[in-house]
Protein backbone atom coordinates (compact mmCIF):
# COMPACT_ATOMS: atom_id res chain seq x y z
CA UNK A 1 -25.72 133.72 -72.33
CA UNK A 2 -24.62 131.00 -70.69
CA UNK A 3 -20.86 129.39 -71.01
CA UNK A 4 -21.92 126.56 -72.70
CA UNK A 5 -23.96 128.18 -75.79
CA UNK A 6 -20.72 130.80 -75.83
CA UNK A 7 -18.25 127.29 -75.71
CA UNK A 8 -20.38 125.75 -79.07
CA UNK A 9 -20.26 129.27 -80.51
CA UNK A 10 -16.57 129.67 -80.75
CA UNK A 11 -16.38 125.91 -81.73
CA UNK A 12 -19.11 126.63 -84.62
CA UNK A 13 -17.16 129.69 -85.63
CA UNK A 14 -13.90 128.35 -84.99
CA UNK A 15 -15.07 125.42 -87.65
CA UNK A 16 -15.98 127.47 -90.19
CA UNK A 17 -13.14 129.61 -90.24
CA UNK A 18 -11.13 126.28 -90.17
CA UNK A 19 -13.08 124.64 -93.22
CA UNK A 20 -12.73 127.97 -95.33
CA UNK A 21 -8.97 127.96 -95.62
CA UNK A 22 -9.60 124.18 -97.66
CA UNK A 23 -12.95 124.63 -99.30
CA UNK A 24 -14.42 127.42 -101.28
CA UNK A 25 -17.51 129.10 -99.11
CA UNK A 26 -20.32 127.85 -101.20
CA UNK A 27 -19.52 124.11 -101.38
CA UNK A 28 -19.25 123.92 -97.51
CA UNK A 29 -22.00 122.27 -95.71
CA UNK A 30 -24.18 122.76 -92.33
CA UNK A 31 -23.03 118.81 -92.03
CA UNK A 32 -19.32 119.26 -92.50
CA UNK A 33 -19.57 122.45 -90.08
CA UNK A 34 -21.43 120.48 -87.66
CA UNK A 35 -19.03 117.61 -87.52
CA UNK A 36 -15.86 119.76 -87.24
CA UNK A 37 -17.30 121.80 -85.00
CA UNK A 38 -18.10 118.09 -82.57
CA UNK A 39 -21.87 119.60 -82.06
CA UNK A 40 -25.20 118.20 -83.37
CA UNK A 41 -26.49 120.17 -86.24
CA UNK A 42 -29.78 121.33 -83.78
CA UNK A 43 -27.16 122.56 -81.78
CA UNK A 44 -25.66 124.77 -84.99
CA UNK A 45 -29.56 125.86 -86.00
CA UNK A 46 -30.23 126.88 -82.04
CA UNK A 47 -27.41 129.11 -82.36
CA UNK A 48 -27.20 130.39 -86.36
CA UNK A 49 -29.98 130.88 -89.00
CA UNK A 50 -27.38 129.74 -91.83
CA UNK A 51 -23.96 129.27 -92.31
CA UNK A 52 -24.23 133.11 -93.68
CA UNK A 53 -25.15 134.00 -90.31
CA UNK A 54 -22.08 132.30 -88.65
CA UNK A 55 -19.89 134.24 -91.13
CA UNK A 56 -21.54 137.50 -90.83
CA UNK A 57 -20.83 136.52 -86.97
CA UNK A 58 -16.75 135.62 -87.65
CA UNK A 59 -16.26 139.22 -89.75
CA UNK A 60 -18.10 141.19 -86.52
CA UNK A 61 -15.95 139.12 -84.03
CA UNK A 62 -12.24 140.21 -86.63
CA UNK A 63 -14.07 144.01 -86.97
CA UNK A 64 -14.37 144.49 -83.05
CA UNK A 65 -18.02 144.80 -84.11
CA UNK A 66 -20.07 145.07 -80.39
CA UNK A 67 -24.05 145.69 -81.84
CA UNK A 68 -26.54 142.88 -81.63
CA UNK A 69 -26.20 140.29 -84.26
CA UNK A 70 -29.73 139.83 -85.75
C-alpha cells in the first residue's frame, strides 16, 4: 500500500474517532466523515465499505489486531 492511501487512512480514521467523542455513532454521516477527514467521499468508499468498516478498522488498530481486515 502505498503512503498516500495509508496518509487518507489515518485521516479517515483519525476523523471518525474525532467526530465520536461529539456525536453519538449512528447519527454520524459518510459526509461529515468525509469533510473532517479533508478527502472526497470516493476517496472514503475506495478505502472503507461503511463507516462500520472504518470502526471495525479503529478497534483492530487500539487491539494491536495484525490479520487482514476484510
Amino acid at each position: 500500500m502505498n503512503k498516500r492511501s495509508v496518509d487518507t487512512q489515518k485521516r479517515i480514521e483519525t476523523a471518525l474517532f474525532q467526530l465520536m467523542q461529539v456525536e453519538k455513532f449512528d447519527s454520524i454521516s459518510l459526509t461529515q466523515i468525509a469533510k473532517r477527514a479533508e478527502v472526497s467521499r470516493m476517496s472514503l468508499y475506495r478505502n472503507y465499505k461503511s463507516k462500520e468498516d472504518i470502526l471495525k478498522v479503529i478497534f483492530q488498530r487500539l487491539s494491536g489486531y495484525r490479520g487482514s481486515s476484510s
